[in-house]
C-alpha atoms as a PDB file:
ATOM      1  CA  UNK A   1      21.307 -30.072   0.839  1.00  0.00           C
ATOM      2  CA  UNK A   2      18.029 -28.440   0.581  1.00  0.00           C
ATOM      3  CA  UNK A   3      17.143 -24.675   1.399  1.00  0.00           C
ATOM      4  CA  UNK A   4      14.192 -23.194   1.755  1.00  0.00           C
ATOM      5  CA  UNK A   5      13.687 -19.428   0.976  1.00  0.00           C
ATOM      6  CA  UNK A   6      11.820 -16.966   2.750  1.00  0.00           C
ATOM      7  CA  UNK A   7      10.198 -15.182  -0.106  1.00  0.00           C
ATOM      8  CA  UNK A   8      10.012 -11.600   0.867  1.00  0.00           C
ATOM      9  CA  UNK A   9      12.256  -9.026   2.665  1.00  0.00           C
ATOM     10  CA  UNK A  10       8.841  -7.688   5.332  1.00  0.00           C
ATOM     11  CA  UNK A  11      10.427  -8.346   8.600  1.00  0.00           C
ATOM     12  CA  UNK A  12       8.326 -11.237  10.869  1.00  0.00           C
ATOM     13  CA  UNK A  13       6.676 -12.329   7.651  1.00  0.00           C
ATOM     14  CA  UNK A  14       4.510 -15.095   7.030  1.00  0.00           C
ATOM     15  CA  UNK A  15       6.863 -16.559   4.721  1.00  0.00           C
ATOM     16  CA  UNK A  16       9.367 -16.996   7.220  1.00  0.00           C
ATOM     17  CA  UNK A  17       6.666 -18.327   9.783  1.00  0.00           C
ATOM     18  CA  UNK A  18       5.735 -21.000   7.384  1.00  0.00           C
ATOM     19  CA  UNK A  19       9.605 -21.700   6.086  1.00  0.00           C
ATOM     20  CA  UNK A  20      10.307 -22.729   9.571  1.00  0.00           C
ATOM     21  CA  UNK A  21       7.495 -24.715   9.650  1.00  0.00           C
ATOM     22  CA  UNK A  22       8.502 -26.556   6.595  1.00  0.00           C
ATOM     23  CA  UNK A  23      11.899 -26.741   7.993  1.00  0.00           C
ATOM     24  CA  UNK A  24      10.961 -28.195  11.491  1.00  0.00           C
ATOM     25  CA  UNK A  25       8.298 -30.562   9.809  1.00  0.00           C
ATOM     26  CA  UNK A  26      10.829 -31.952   7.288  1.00  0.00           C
ATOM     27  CA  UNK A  27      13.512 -32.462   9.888  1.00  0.00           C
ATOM     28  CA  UNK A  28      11.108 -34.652  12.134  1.00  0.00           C
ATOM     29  CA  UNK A  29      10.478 -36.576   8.203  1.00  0.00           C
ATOM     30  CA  UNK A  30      14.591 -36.577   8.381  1.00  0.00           C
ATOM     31  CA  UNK A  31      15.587 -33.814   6.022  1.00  0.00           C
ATOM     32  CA  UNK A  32      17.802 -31.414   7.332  1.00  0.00           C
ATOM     33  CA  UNK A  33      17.235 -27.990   5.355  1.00  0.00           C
ATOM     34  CA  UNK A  34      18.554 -24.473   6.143  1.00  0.00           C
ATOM     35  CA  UNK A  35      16.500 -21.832   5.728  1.00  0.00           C
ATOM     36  CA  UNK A  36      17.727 -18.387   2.978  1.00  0.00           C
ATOM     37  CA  UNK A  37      15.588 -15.079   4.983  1.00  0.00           C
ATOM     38  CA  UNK A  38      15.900 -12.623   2.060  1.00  0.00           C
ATOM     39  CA  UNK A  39      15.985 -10.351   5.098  1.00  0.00           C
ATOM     40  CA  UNK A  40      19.340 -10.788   5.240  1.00  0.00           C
ATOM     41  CA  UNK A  41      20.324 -10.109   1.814  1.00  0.00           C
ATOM     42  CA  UNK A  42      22.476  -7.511   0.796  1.00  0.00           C
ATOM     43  CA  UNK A  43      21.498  -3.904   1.049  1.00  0.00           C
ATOM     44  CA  UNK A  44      23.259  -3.192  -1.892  1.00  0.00           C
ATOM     45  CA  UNK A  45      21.839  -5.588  -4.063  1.00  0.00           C
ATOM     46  CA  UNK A  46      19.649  -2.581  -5.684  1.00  0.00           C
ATOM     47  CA  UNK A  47      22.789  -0.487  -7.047  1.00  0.00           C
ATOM     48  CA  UNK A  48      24.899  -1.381  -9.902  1.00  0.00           C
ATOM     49  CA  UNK A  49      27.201  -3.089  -7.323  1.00  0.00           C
ATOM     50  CA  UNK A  50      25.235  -6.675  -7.854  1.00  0.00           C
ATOM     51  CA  UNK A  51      26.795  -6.072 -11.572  1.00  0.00           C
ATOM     52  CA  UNK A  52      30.449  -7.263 -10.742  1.00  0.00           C
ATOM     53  CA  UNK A  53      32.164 -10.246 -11.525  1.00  0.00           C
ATOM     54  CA  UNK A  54      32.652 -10.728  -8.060  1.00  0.00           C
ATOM     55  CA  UNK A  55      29.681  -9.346  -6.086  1.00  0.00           C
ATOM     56  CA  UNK A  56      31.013  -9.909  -1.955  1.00  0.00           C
ATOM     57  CA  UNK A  57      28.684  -9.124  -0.399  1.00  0.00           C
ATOM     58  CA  UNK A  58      26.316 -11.920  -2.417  1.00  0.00           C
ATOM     59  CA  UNK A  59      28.806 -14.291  -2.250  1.00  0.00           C
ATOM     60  CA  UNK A  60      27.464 -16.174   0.968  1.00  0.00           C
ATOM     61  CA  UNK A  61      24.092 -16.718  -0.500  1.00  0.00           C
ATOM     62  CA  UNK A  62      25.665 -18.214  -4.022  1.00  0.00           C
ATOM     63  CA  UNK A  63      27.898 -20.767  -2.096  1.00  0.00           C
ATOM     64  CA  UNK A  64      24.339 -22.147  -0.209  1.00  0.00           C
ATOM     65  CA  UNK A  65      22.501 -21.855  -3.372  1.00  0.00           C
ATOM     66  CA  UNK A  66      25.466 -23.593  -5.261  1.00  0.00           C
ATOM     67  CA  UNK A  67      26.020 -26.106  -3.001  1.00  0.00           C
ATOM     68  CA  UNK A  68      22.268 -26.997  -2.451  1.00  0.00           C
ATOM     69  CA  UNK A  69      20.036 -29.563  -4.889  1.00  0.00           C
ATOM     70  CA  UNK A  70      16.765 -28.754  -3.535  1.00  0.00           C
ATOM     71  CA  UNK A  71      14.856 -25.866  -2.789  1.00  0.00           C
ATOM     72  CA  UNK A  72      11.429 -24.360  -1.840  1.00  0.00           C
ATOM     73  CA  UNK A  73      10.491 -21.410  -2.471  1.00  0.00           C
ATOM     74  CA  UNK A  74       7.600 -20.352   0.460  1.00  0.00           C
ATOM     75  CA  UNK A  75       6.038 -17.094  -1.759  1.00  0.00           C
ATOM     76  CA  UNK A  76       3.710 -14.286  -0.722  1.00  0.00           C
ATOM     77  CA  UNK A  77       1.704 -12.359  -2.670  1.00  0.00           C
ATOM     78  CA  UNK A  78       2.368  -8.722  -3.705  1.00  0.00           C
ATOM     79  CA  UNK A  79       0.394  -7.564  -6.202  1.00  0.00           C
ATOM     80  CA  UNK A  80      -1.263 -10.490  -8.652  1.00  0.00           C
ATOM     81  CA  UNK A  81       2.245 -12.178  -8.219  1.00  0.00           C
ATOM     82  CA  UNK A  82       5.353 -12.440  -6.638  1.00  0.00           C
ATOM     83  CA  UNK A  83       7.930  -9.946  -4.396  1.00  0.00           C
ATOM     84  CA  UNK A  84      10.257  -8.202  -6.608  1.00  0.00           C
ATOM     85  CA  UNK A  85      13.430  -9.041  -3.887  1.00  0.00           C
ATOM     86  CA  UNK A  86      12.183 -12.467  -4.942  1.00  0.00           C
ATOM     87  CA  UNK A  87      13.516 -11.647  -8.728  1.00  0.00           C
ATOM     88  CA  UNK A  88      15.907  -9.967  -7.739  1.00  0.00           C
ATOM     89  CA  UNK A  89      17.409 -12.989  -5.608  1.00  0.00           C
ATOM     90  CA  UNK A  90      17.028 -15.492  -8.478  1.00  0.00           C
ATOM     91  CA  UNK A  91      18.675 -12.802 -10.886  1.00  0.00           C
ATOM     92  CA  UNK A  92      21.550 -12.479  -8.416  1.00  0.00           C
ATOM     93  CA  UNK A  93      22.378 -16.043  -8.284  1.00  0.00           C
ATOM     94  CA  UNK A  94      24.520 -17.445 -11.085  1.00  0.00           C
ATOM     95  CA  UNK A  95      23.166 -18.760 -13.998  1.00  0.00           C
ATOM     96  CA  UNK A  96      22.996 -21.553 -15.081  1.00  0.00           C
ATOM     97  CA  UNK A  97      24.667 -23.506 -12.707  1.00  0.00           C
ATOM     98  CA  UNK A  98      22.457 -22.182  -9.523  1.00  0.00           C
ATOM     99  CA  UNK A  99      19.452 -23.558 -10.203  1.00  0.00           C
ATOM    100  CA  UNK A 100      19.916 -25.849 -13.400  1.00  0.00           C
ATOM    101  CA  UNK A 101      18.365 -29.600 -13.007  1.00  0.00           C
ATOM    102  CA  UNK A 102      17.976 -29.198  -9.400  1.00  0.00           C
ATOM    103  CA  UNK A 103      14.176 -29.784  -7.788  1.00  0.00           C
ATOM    104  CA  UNK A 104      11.800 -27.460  -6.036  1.00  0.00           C
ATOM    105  CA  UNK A 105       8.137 -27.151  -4.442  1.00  0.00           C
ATOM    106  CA  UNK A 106       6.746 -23.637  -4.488  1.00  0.00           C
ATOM    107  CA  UNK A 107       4.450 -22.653  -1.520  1.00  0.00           C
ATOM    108  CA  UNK A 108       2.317 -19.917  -2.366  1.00  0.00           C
ATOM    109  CA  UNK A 109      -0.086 -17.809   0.400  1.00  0.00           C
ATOM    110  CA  UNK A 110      -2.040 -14.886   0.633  1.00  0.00           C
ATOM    111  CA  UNK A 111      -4.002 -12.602   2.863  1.00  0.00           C
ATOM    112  CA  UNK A 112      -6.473 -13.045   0.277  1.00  0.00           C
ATOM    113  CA  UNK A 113      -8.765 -15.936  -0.928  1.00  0.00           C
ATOM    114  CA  UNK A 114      -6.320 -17.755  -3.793  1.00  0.00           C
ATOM    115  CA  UNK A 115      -3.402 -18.311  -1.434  1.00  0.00           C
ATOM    116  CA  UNK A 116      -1.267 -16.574  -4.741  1.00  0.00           C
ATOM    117  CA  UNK A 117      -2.259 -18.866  -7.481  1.00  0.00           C
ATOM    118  CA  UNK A 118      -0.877 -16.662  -9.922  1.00  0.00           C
ATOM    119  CA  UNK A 119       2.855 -15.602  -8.275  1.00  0.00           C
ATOM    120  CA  UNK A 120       2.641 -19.303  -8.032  1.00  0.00           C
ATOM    121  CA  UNK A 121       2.302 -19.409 -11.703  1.00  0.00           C
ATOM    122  CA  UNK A 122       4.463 -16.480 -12.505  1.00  0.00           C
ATOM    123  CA  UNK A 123       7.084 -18.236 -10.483  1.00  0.00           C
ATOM    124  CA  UNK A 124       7.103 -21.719 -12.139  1.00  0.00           C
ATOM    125  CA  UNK A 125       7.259 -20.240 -15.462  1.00  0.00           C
ATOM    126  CA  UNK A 126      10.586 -18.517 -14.109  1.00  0.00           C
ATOM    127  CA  UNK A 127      12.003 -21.771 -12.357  1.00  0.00           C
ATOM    128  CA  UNK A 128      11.179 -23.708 -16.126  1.00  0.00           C
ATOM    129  CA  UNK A 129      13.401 -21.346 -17.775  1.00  0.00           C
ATOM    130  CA  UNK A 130      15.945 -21.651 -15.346  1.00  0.00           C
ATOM    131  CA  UNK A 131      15.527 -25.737 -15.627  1.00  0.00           C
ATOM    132  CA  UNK A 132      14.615 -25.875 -12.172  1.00  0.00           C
ATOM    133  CA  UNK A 133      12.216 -29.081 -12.002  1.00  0.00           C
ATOM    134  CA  UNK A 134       9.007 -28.254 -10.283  1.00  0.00           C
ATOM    135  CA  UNK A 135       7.585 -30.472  -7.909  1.00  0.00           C
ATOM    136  CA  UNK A 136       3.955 -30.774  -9.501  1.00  0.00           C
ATOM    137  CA  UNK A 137       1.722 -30.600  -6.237  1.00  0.00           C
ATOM    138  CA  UNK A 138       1.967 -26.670  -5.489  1.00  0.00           C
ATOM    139  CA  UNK A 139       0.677 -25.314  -1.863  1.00  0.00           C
ATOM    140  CA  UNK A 140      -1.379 -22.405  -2.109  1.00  0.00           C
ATOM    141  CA  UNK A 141      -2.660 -21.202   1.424  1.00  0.00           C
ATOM    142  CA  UNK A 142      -5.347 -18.451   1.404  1.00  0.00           C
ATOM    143  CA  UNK A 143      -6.235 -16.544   4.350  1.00  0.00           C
ATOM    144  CA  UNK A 144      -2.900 -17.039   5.699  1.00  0.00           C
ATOM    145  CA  UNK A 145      -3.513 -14.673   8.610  1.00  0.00           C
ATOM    146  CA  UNK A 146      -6.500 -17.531   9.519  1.00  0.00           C
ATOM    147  CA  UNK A 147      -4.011 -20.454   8.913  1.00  0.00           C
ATOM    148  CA  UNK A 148      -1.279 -19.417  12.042  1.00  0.00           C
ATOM    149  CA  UNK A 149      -1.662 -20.065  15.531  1.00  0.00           C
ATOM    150  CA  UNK A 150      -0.509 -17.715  18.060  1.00  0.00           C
ATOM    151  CA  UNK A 151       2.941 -19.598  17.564  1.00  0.00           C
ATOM    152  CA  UNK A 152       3.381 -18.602  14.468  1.00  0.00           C
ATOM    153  CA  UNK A 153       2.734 -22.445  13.099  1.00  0.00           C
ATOM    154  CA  UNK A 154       0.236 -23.834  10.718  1.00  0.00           C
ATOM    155  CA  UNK A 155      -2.759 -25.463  12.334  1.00  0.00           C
ATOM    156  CA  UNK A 156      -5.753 -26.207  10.365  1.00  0.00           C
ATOM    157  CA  UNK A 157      -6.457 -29.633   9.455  1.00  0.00           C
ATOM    158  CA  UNK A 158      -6.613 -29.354   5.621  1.00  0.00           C
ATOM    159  CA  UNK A 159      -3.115 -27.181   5.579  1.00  0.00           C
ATOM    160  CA  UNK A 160      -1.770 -29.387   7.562  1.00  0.00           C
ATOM    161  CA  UNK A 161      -2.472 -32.831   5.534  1.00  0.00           C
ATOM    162  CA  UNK A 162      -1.669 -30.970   1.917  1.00  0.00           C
ATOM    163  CA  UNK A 163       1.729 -30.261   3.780  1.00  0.00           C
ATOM    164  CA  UNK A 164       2.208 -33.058   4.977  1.00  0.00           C
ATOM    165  CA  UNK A 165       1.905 -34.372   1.925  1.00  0.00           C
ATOM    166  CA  UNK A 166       4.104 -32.612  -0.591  1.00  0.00           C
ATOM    167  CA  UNK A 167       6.853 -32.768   2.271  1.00  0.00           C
ATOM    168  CA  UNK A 168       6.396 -36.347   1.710  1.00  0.00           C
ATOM    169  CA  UNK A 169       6.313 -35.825  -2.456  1.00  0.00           C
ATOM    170  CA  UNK A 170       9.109 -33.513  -2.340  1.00  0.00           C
ATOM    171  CA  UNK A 171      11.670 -35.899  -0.149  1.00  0.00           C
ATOM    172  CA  UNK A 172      10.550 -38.370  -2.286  1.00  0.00           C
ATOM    173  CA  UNK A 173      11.217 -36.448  -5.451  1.00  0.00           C
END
């Protein structure tokens, strides 16, 4: 199974635009993919509660994340990097068996003109540690506001065929 996660917690984000944009892409390639919104995590996953053995309220999220062997992660920037509920997801999740020798392709965009080159970077140097295998073509979108349709979809030409192509990469992968 492969799940893609929405890499903030900002309601009607751009991440989530372009995670269901992945997700309806790579189904017409003939992946099937569910998508994690990190909207819907926990609200208590701030407090000490996260701390248990047995976390409930979390527990959803680790069976997907368990059960899946491919991810990607679609990242915004905040900051010169990448959202903090992003961290705290991945620090949530079980370790090592969450993430260890399973594949992902990180998607980074901005509002700005790198499309989050360094979150990107931040991010792989996180997912190495956890031995998560990192597809080598990265996506960085910049301008992301310029890069969405009225639908909420990718449009451009460019965008489009990079996509395109490390959808292809990463179902190959």
């Amino acid at each position: 199974m492969t799940i893609i996660v929405s890499g903030t917690n900002r309601p009607n984000s751009n991440s989530a635009k372009i995670s269901k944009y992945y997700q309806k892409i790579l189904a017409e390639k003939g992946l099937k993919t569910e998508i994690i919104y990190l909207t819907d995590l926990p609200e208590t996953m701030i407090n000490t509660e996260r701390f248990k053995q047995n976390y409930e309220a979390f527990k959803p999220f680790q069976e997907r994340v368990s059960a899946a062997d491919k991810f990607i992660f679609v990242v915004p920037e905040y900051n010169g990097s990448f959202p903090g509920i992003l961290k705290l997801f991945l620090d949530c999740c079980k370790f090592p068996e969450s993430f260890y020798d399973k594949k992902v392709a990180l998607v980074g965009h901005s509002t700005g003109r790198y499309g989050n080159i360094r979150g990107i970077d931040h991010l792989t140097g996180i997912c190495n540690y956890m031995h998560l295998h990192v597809l080598p073509m990265k996506i960085h979108i910049p301008s992301v506001h310029q890069e969405l349709n009225e639908s909420g979809e990718l449009f451009k030409e460019d965008t489009l065929k990079f996509t395109h192509e490390q959808m292809d990469k990463f179902i190959a992968f």
